[in-house]
Protein backbone atom coordinates (compact mmCIF):
# COMPACT_ATOMS: atom_id res chain seq x y z
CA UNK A 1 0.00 0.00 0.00
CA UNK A 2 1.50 3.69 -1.15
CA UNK A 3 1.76 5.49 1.75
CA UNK A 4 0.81 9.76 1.61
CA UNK A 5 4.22 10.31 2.30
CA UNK A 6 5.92 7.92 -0.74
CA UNK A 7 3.50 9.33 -3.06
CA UNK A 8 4.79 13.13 -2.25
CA UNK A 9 8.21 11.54 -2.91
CA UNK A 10 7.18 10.05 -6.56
CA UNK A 11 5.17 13.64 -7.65
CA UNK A 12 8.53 15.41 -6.22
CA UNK A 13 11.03 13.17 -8.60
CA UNK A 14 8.64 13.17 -11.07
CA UNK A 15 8.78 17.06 -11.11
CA UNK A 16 12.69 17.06 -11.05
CA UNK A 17 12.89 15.10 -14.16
CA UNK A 18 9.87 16.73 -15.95
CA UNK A 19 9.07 20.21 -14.27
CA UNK A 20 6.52 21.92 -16.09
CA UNK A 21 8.62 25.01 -16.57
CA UNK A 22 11.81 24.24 -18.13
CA UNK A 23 13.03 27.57 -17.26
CA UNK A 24 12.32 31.05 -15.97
CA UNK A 25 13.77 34.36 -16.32
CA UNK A 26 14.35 37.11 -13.42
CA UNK A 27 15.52 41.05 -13.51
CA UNK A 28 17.92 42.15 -10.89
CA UNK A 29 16.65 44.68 -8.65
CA UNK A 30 20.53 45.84 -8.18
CA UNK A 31 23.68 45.52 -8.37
CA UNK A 32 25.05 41.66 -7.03
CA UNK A 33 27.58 39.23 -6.64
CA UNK A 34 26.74 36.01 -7.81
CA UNK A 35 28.87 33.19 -7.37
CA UNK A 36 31.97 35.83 -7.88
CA UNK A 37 29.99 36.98 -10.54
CA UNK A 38 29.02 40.90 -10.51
CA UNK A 39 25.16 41.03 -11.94
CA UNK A 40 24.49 44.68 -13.06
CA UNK A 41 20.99 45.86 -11.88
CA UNK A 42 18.21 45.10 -14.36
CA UNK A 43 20.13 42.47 -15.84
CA UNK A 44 17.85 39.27 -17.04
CA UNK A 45 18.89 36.53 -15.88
CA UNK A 46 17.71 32.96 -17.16
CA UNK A 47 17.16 29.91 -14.30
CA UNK A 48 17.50 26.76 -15.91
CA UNK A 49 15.29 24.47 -13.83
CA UNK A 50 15.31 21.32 -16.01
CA UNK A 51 19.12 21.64 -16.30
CA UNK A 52 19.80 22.32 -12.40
CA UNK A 53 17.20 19.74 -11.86
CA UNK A 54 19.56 17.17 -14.20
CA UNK A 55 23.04 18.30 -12.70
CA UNK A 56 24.88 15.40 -11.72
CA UNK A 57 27.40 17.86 -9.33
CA UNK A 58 23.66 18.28 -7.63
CA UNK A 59 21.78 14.85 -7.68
CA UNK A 60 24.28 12.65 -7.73
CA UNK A 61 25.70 10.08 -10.63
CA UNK A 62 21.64 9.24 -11.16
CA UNK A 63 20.76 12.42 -11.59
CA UNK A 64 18.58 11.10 -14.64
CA UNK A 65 16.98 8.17 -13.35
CA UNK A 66 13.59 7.76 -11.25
CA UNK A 67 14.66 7.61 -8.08
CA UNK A 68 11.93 8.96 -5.31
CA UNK A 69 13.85 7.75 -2.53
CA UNK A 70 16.27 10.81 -2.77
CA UNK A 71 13.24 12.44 -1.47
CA UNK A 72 12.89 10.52 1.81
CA UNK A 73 14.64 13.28 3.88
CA UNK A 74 12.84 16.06 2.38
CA UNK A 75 13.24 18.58 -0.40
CA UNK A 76 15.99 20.18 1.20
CA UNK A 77 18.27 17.17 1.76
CA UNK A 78 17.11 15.53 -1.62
CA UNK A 79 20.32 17.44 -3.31
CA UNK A 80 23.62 19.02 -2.91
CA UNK A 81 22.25 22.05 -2.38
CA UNK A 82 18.90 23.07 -0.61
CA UNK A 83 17.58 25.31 -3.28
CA UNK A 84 18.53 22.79 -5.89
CA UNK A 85 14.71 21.51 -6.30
CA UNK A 86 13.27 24.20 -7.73
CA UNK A 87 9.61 23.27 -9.94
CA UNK A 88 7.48 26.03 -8.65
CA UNK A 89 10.25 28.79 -8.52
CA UNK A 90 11.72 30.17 -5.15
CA UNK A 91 11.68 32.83 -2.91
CA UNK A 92 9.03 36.10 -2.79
CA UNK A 93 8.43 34.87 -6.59
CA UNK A 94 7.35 31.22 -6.34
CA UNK A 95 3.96 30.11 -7.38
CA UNK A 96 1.27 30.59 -4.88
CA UNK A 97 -0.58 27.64 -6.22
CA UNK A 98 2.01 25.17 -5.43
CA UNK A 99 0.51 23.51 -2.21
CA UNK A 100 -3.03 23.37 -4.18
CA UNK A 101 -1.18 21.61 -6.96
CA UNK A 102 0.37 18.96 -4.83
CA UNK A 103 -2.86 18.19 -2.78
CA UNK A 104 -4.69 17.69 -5.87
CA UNK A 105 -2.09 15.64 -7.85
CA UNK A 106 -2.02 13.42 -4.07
CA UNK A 107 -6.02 13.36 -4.63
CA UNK A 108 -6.11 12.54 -8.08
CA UNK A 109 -3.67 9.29 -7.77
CA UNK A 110 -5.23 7.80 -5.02
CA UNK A 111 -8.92 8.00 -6.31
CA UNK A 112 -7.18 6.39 -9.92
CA UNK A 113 -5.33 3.86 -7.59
CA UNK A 114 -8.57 2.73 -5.78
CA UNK A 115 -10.82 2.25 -9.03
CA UNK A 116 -8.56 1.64 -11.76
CA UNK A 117 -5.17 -0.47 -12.67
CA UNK A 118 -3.58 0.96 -15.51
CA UNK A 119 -0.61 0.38 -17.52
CA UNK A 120 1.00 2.53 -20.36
CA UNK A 121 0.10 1.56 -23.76
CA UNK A 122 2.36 -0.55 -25.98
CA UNK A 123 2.16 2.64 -28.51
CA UNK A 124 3.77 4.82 -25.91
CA UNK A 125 7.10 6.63 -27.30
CA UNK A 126 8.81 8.67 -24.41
CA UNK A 127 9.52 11.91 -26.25
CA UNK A 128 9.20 14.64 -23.41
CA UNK A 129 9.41 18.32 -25.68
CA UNK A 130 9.60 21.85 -25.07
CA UNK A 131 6.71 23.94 -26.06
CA UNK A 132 6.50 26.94 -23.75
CA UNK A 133 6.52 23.86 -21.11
CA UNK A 134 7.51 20.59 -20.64
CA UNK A 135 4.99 18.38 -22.47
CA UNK A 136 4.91 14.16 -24.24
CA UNK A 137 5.70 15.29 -27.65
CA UNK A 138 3.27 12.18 -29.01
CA UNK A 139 0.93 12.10 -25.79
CA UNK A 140 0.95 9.97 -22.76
CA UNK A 141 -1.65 6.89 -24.03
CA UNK A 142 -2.19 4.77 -20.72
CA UNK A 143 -4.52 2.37 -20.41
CA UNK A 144 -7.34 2.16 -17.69
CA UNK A 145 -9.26 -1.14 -16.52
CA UNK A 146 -11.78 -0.87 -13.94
CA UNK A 147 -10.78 -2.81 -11.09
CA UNK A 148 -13.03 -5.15 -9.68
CA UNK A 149 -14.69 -5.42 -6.48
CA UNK A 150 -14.40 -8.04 -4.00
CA UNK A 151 -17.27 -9.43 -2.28
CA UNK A 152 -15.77 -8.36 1.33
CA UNK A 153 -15.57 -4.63 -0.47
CA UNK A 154 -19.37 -4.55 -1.58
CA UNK A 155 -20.67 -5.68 1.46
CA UNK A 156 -18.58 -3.04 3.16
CA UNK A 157 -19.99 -0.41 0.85
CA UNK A 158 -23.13 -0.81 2.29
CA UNK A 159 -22.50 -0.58 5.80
């Protein structure tokens, strides 16, 4: 049985491989030093997130593979760096919907876990594109099958 807990770890790897924004792009509000860098004020600067979230100095030697157990000490431990996980932005700037998102994702997998088994379809091609965001370039064809009830279940049902 997936526990709340392991689930938040799969949707958090599952958002370091394939965040939905592959990038973003912030103004300086002055003058700073950045990583011995000097940043003149309203310089743009772009944040990489796919490519931070890939960085093997970062994640590790399996810095591409699925691996939701780097997320068993939390986000902040999960990397190199504590900042390093980075799907919904950071700081004064990050998305406000990100703890809706989550809950809902949670929500959605565990009602498709208790009804349905599913399995990807043999037609699937994994071809993840760039098109303003992170999208399957030829879908993401899955297959759903009802799963059945057992006789213990209904009778609970009706209690």
């Amino acid at each position: 049985m997936l526990c709340c807990w392991q689930l938040g770890m799969i949707l958090n790897e599952t958002l370091r491989l394939y965040p939905p924004a592959v990038a973003t792009v912030r103004r300086a509000k002055t003058d700073v030093e950045l990583g011995g860098c000097l940043i003149p004020r309203d310089t743009e600067l772009l944040i990489p997130i796919m490519a931070v979230h890939h960085d093997a100095r970062l994640w590790g030697a399996d810095a591409t593979q699925f691996n939701p157990a780097r997320f068993a000490k939390g986000v902040a431990q999960a990397a190199a760096h504590p900042t390093a996980f980075i799907p919904f932005g950071l700081g004064a700037r990050m998305c406000i919907g990100q703890n809706l998102a989550l809950l809902e994702s949670k929500l959605t997998v565990a009602i498709i876990l208790q009804r349905f088994d599913f399995r990807l379809s043999p037609s699937y091609l994994h071809a993840p594109t760039v098109l303003m965001l992170l999208h399957p370039q030829y879908g993401a064809p899955v297959i759903f099958r009802p799963r059945s009830c057992e006789p213990s279940d209904r009778d609970n049902r009706d209690m």
